[in-house]
PDB file of N, CA and C in Angstrom:
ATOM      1  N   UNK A   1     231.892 -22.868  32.977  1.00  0.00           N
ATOM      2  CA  UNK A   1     232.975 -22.140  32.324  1.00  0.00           C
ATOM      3  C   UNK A   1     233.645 -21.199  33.325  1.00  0.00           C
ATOM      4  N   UNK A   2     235.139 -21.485  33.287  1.00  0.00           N
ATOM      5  CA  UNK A   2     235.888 -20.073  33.876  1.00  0.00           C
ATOM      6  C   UNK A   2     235.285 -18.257  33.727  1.00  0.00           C
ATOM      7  N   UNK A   3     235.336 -18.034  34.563  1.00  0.00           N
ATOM      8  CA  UNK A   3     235.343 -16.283  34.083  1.00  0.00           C
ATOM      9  C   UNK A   3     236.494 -16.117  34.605  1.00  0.00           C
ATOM     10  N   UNK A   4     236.404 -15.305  32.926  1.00  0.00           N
ATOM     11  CA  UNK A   4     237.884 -14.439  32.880  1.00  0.00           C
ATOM     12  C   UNK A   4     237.677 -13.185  33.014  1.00  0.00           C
ATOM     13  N   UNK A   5     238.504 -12.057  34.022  1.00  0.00           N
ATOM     14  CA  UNK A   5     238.316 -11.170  34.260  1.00  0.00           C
ATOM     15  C   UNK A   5     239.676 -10.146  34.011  1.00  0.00           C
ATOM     16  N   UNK A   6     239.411  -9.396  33.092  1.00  0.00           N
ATOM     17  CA  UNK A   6     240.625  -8.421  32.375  1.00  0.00           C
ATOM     18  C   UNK A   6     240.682  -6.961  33.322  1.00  0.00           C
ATOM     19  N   UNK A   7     241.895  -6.869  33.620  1.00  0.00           N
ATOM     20  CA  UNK A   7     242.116  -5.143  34.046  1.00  0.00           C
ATOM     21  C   UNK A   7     242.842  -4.277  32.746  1.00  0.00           C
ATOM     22  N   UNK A   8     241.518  -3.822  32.861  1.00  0.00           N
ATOM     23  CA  UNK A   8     241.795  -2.344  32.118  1.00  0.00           C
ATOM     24  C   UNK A   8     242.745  -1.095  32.349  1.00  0.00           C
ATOM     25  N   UNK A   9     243.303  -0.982  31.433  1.00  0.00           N
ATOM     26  CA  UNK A   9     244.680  -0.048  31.643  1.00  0.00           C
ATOM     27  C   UNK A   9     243.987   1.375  31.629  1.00  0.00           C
ATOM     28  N   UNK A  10     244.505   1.892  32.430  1.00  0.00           N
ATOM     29  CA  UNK A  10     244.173   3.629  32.647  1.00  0.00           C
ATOM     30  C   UNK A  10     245.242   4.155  31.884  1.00  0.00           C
ATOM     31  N   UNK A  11     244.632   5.449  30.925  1.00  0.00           N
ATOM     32  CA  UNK A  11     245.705   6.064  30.222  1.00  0.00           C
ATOM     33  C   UNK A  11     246.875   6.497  30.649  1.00  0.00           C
ATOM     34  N   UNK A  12     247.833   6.672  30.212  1.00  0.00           N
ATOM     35  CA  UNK A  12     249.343   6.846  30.388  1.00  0.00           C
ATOM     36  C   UNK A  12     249.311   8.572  31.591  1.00  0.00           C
ATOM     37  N   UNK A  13     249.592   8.819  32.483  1.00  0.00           N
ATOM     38  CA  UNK A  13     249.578  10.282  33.390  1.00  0.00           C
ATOM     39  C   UNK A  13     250.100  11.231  32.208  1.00  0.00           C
ATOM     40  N   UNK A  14     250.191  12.283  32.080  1.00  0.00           N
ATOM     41  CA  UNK A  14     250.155  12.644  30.944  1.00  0.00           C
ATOM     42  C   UNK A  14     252.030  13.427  31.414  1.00  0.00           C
ATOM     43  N   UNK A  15     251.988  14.115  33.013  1.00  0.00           N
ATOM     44  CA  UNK A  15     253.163  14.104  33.269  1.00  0.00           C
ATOM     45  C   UNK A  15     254.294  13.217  32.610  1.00  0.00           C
ATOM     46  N   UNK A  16     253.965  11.811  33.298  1.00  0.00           N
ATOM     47  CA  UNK A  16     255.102  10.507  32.941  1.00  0.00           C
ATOM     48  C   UNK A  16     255.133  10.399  31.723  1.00  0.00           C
ATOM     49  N   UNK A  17     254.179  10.588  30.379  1.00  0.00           N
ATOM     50  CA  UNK A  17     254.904  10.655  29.374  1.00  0.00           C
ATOM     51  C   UNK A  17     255.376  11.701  28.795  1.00  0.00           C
ATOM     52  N   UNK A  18     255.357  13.208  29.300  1.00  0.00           N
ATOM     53  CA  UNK A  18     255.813  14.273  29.019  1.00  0.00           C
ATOM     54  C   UNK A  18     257.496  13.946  29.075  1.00  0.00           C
ATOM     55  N   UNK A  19     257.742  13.162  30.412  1.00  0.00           N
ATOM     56  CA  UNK A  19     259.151  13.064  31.057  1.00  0.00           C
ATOM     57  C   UNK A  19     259.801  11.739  29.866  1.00  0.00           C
ATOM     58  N   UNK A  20     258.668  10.987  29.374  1.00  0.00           N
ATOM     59  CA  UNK A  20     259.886   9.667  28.973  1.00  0.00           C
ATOM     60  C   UNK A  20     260.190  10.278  27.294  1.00  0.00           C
ATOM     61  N   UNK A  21     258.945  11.263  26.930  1.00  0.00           N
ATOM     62  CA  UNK A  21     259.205  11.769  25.617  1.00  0.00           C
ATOM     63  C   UNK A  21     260.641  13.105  25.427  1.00  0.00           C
ATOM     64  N   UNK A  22     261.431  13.430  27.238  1.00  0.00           N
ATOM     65  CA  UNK A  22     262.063  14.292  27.675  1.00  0.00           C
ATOM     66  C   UNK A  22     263.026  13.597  27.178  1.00  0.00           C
ATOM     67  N   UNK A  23     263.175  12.031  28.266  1.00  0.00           N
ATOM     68  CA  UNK A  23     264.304  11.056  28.182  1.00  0.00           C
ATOM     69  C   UNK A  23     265.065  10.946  26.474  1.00  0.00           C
ATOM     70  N   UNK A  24     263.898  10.490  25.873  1.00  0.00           N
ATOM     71  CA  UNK A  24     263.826  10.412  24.302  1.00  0.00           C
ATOM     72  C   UNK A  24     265.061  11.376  24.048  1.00  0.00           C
ATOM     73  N   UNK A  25     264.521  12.208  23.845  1.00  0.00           N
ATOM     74  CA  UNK A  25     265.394  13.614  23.174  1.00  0.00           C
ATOM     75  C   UNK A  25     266.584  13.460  23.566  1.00  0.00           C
ATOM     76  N   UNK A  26     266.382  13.681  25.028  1.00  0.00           N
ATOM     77  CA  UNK A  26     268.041  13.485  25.988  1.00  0.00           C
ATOM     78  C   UNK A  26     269.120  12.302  25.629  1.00  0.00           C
ATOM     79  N   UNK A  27     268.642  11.283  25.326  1.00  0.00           N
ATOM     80  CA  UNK A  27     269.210   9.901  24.860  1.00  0.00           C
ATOM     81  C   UNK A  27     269.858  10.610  23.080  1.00  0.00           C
ATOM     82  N   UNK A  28     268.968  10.980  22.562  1.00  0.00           N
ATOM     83  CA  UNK A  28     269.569  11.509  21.522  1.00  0.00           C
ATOM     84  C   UNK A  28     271.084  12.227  21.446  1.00  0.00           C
ATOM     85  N   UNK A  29     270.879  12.516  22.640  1.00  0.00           N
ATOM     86  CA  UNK A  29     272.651  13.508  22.984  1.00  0.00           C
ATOM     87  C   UNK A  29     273.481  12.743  23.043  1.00  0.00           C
ATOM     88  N   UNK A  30     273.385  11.829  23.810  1.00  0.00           N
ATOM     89  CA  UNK A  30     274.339  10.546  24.057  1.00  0.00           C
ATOM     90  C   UNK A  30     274.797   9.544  22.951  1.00  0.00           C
ATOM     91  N   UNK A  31     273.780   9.210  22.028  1.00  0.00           N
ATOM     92  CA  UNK A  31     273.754   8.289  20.836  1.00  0.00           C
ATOM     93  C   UNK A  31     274.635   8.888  19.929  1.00  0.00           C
ATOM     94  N   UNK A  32     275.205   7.670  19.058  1.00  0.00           N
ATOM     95  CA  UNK A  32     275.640   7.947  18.129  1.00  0.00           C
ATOM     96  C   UNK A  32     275.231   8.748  16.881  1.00  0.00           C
ATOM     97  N   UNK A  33     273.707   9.510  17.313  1.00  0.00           N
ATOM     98  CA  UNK A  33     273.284  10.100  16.445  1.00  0.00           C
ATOM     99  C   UNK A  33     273.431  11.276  16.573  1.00  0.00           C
ATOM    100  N   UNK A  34     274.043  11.742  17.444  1.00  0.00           N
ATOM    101  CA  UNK A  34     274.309  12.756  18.183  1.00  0.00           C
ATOM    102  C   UNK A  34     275.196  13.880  17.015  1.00  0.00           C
ATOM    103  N   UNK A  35     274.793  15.723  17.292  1.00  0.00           N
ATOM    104  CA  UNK A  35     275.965  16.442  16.287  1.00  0.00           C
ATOM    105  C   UNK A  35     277.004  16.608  16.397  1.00  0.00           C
ATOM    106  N   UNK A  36     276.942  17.066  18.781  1.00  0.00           N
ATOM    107  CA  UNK A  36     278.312  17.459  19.143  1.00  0.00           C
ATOM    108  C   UNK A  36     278.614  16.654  20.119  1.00  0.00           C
ATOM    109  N   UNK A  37     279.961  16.419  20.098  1.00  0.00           N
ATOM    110  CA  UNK A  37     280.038  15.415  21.626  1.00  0.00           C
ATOM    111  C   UNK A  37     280.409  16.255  22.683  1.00  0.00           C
ATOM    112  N   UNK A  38     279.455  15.774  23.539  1.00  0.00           N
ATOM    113  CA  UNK A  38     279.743  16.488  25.080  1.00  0.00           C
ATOM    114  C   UNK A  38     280.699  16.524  25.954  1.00  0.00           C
ATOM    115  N   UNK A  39     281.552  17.247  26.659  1.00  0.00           N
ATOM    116  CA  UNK A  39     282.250  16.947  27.602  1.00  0.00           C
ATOM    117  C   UNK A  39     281.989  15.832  28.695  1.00  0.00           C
ATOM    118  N   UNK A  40     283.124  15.582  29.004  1.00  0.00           N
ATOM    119  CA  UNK A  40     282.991  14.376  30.181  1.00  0.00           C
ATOM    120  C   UNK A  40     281.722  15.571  31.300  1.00  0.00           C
ATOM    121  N   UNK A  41     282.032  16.578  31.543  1.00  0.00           N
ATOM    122  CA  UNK A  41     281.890  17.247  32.810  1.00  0.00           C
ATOM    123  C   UNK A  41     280.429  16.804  32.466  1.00  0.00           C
ATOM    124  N   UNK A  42     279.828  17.372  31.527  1.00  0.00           N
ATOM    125  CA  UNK A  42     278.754  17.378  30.428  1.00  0.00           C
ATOM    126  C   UNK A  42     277.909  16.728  30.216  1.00  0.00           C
ATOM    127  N   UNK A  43     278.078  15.798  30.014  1.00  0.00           N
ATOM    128  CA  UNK A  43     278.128  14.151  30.040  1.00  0.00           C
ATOM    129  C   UNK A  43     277.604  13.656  31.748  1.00  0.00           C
ATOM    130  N   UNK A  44     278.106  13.693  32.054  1.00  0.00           N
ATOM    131  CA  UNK A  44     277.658  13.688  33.442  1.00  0.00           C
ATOM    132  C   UNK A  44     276.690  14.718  34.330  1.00  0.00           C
ATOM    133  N   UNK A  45     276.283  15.669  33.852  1.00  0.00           N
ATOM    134  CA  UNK A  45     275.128  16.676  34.329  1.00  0.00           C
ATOM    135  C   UNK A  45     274.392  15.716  33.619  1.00  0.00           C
ATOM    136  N   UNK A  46     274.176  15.897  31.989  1.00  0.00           N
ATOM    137  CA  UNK A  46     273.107  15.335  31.332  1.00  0.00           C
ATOM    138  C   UNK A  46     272.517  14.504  32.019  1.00  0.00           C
ATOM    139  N   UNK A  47     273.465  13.010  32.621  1.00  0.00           N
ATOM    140  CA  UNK A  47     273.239  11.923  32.985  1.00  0.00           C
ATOM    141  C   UNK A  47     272.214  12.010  34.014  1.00  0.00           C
ATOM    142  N   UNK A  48     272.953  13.110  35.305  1.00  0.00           N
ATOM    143  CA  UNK A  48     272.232  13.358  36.291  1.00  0.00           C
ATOM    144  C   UNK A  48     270.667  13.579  36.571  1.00  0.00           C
ATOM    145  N   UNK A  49     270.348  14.500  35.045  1.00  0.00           N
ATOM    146  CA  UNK A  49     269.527  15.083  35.362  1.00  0.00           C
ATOM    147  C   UNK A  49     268.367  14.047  34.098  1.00  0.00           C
ATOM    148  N   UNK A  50     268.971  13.157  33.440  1.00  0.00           N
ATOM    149  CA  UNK A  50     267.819  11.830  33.552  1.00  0.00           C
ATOM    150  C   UNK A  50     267.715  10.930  34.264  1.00  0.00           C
ATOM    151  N   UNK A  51     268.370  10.459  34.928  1.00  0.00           N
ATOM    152  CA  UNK A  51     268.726   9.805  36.178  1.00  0.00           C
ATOM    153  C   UNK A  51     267.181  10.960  37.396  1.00  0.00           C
ATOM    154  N   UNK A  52     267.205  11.654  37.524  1.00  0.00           N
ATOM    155  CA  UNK A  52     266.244  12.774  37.983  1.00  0.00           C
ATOM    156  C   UNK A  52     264.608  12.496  37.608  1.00  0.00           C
ATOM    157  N   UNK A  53     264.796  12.536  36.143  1.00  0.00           N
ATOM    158  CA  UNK A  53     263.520  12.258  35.575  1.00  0.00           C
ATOM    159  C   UNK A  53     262.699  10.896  35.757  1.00  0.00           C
ATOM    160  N   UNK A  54     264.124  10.012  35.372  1.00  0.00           N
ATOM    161  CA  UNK A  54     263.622   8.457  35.731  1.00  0.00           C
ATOM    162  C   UNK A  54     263.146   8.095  37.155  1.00  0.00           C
ATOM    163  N   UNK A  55     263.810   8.760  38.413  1.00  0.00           N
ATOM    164  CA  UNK A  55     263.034   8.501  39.484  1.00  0.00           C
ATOM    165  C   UNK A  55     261.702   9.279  39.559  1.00  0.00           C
ATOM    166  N   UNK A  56     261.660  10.547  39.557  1.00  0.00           N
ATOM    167  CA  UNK A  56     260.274  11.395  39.208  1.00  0.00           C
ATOM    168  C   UNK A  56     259.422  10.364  38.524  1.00  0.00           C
ATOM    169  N   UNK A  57     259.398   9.461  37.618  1.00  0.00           N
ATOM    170  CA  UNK A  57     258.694   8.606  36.659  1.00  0.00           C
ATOM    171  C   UNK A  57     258.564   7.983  37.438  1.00  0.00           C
ATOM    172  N   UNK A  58     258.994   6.922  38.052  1.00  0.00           N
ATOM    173  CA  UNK A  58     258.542   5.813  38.489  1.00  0.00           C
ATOM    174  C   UNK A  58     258.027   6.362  40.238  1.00  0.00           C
ATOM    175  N   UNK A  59     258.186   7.357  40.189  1.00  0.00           N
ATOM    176  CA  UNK A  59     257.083   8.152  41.581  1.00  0.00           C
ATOM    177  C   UNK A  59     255.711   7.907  41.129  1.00  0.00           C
ATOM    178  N   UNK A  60     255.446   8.599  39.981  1.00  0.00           N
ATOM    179  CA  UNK A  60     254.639   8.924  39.468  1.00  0.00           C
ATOM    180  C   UNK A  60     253.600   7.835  39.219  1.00  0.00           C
ATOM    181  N   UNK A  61     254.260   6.826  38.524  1.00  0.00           N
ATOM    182  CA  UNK A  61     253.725   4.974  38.219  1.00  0.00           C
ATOM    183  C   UNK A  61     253.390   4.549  39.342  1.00  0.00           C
ATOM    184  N   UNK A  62     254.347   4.898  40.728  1.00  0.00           N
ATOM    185  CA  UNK A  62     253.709   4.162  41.973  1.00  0.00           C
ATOM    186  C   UNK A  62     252.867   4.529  42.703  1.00  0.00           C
ATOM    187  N   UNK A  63     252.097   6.292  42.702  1.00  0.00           N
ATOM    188  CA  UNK A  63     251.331   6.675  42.628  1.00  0.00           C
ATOM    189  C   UNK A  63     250.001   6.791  42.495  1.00  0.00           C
ATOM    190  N   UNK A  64     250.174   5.743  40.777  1.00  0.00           N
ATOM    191  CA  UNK A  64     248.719   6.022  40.311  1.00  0.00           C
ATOM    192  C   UNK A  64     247.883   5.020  41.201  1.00  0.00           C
TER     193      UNK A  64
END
């Protein structure tokens, strides 16, 4: 018989999901679920600064 050999996932860094549960929220601004709409200027910080998080994240993933 084959052996099958499984890799076990190590829990989530607790950082990287602090940041994607950040993203979450932040995406909320943007969506149509949104209360106020943001300025273009606005709009573009926001962007920046998940754009920020998302590389920080995948630091973090390449890391472990």
């Amino acid at each position: 018989m084959p052996i099958i050999k499984f890799k076990l996932q190590k829990p989530m860094n607790s950082e990287l999901l602090e940041n994607l549960n950040k993203l979450k929220k932040m995406l909320v601004l943007l969506s149509e679920e949104r209360k106020v709409v943001m300025s273009h200027h606005k709009t573009f910080e926001h962007v920046e600064k998940m754009r920020n998080i998302v590389n920080e994240s995948i630091e973090l993933a390449e890391n472990e």
